[in-house]
C-alpha atoms as a PDB file:
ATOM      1  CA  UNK A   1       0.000   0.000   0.000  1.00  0.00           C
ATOM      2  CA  UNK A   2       0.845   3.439  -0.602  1.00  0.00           C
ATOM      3  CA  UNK A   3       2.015   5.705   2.052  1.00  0.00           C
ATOM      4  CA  UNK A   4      -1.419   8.190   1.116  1.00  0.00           C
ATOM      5  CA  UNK A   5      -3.524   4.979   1.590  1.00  0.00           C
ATOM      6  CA  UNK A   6      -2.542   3.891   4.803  1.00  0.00           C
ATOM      7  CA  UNK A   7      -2.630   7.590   5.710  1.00  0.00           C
ATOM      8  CA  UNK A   8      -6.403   8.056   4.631  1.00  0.00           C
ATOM      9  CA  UNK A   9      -7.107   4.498   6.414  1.00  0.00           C
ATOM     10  CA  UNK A  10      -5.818   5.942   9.803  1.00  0.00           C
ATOM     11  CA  UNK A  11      -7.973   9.030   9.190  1.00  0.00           C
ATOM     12  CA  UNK A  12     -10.853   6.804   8.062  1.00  0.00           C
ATOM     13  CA  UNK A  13     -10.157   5.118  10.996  1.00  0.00           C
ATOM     14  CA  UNK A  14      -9.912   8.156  13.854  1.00  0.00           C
ATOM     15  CA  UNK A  15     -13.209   9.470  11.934  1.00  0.00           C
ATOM     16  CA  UNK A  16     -15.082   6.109  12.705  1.00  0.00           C
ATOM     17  CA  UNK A  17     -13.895   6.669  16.356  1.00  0.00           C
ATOM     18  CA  UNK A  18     -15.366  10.417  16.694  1.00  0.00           C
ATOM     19  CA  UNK A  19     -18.459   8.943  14.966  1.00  0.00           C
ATOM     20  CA  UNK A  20     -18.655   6.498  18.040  1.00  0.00           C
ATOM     21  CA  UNK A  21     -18.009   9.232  20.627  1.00  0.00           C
ATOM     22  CA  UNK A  22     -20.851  11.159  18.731  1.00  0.00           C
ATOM     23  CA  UNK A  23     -23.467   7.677  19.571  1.00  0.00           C
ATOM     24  CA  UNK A  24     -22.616   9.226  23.277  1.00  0.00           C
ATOM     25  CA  UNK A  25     -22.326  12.551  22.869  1.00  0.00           C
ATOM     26  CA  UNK A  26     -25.233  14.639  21.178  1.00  0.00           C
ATOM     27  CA  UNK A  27     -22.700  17.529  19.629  1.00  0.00           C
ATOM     28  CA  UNK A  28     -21.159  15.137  17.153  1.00  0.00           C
ATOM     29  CA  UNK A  29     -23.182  13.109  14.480  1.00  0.00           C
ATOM     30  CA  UNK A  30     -21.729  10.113  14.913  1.00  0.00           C
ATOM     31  CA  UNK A  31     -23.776   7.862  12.539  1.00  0.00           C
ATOM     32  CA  UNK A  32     -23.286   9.804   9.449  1.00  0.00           C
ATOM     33  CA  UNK A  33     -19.580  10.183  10.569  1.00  0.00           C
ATOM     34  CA  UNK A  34     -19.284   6.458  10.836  1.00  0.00           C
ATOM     35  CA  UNK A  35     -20.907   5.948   7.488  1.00  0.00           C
ATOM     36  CA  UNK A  36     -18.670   8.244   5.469  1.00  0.00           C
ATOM     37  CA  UNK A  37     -15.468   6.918   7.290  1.00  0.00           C
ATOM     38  CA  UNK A  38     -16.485   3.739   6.049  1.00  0.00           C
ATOM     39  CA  UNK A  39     -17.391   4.476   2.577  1.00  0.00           C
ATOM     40  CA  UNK A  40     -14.158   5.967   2.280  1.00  0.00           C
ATOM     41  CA  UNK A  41     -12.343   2.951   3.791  1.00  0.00           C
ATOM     42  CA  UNK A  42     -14.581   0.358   0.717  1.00  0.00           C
ATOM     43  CA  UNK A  43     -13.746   2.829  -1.600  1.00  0.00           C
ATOM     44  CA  UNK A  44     -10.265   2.776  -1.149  1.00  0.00           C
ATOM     45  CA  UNK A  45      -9.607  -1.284  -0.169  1.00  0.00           C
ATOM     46  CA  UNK A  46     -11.976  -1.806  -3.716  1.00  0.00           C
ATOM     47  CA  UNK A  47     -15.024  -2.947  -1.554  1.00  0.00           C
ATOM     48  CA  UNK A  48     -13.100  -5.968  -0.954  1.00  0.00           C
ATOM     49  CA  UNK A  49     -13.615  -5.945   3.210  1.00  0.00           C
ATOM     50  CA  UNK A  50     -16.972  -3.565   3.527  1.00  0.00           C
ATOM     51  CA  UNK A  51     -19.372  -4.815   0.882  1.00  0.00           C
ATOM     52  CA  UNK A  52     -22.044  -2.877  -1.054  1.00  0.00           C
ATOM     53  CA  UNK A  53     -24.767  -3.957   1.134  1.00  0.00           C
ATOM     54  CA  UNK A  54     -23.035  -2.969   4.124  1.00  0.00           C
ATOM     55  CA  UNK A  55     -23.005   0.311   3.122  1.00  0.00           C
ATOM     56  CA  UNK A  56     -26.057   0.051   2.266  1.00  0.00           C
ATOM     57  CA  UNK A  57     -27.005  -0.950   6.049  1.00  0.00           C
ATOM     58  CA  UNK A  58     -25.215   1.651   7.442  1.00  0.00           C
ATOM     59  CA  UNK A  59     -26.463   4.455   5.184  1.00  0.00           C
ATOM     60  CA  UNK A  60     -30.073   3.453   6.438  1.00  0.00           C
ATOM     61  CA  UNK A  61     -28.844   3.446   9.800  1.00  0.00           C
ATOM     62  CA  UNK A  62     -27.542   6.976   9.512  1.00  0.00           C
ATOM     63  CA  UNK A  63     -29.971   8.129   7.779  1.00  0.00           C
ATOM     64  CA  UNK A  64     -32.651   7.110  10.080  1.00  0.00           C
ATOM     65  CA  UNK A  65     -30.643   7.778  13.523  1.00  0.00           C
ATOM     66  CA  UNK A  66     -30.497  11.447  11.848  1.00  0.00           C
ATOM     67  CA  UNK A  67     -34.230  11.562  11.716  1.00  0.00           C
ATOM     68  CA  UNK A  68     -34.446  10.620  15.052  1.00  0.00           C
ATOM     69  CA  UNK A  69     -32.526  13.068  16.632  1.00  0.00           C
ATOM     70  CA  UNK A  70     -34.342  15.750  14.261  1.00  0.00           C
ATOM     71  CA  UNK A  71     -37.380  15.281  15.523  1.00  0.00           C
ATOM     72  CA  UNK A  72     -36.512  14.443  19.039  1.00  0.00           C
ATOM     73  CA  UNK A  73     -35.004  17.642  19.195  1.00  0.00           C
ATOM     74  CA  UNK A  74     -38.067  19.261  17.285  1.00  0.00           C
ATOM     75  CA  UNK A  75     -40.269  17.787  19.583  1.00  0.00           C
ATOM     76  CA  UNK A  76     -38.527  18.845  22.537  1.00  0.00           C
ATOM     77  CA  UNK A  77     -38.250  22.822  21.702  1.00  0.00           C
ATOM     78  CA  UNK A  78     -42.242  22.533  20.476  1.00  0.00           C
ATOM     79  CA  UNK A  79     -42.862  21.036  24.103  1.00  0.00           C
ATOM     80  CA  UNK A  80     -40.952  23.964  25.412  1.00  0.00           C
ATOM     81  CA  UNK A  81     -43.569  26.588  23.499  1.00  0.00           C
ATOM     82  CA  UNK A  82     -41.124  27.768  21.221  1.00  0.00           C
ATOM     83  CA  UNK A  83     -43.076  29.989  18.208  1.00  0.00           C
ATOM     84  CA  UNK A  84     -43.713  28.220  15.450  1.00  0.00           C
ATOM     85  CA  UNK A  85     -42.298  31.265  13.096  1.00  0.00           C
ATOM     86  CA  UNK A  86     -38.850  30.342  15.016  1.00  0.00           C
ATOM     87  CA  UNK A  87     -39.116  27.101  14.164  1.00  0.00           C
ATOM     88  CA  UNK A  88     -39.726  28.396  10.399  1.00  0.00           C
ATOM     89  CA  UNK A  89     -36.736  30.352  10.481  1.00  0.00           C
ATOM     90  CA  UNK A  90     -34.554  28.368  12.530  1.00  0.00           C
ATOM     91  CA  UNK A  91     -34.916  25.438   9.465  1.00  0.00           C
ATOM     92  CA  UNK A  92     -34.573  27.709   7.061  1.00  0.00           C
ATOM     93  CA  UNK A  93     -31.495  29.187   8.762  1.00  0.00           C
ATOM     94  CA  UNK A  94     -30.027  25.558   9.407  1.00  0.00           C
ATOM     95  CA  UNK A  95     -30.450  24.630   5.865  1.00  0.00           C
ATOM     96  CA  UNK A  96     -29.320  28.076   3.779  1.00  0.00           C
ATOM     97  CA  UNK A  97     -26.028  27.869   6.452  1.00  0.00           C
ATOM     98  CA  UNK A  98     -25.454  24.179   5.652  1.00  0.00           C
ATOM     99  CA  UNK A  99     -25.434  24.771   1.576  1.00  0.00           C
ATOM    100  CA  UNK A 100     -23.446  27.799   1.885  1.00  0.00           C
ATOM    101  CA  UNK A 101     -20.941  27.007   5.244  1.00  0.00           C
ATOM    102  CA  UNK A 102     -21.189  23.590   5.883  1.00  0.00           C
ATOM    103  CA  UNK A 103     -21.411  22.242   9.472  1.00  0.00           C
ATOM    104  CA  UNK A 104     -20.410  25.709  10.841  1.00  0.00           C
ATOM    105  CA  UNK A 105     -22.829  27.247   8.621  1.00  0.00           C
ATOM    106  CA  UNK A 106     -25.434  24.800   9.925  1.00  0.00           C
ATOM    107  CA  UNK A 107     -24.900  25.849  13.656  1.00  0.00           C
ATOM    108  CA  UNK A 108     -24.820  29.224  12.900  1.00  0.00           C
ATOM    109  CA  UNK A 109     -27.497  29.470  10.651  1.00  0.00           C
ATOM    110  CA  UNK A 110     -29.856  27.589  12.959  1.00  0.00           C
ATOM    111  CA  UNK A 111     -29.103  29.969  15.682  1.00  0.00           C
ATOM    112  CA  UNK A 112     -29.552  33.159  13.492  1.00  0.00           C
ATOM    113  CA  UNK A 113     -32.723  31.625  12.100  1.00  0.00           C
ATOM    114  CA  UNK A 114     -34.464  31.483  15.234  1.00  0.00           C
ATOM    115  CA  UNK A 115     -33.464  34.952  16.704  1.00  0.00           C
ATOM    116  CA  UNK A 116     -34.800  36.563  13.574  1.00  0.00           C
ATOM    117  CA  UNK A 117     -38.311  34.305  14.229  1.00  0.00           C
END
């Protein structure tokens, strides 16, 4: 293996670790984490150890843990009689600052989204 390999495995391999810190810790999405660590890691060992279906497994997995905690958290402001025009802009915020900033952009938007609503 090349030296840029194994270096991208160990990455792969410290972002799979965060991703499990994240299953404990609510600040970090570990799921998705975990499931683009290991696409990376198939993609680069030729899907010879991590099959398609796997990653097809742990795409649903993310996918759906990430809906969870979406509308966990959703529910939890609503039950704390939070407007529903802050809730508008909050989204709105989150998303526009995710395309345009990525995670940062998420965090911030979110927050500037719901002190505008």
């Amino acid at each position: 293996m090349s030296g840029l390999i194994i270096l991208l495995t160990i990455l792969c391999f410290l972002v799979i670790f965060v991703g499990l810190l994240g299953t404990i810790f609510p600040v970090l999405p570990g799921a998705p984490l975990i499931f683009v660590a290991a696409l990376i890691l198939a993609v680069l060992d030729n899907f010879q150890r991590i099959s398609v279906g796997t990653l097809i497994w742990l795409g649903v997995i993310a996918i759906v843990s990430y809906l969870i905690n979406f509308f966990w958290v959703a529910r939890g402001v609503k039950k704390n009689s939070t407007s529903n025009t802050g809730l508008l802009f909050s989204g709105i915020g989150a998303v526009v600052g995710f395309l345009v900033f990525n995670f940062i952009g998420l965090l911030v938007g979110l927050i500037f989204g719901f002190i505008v609503g």
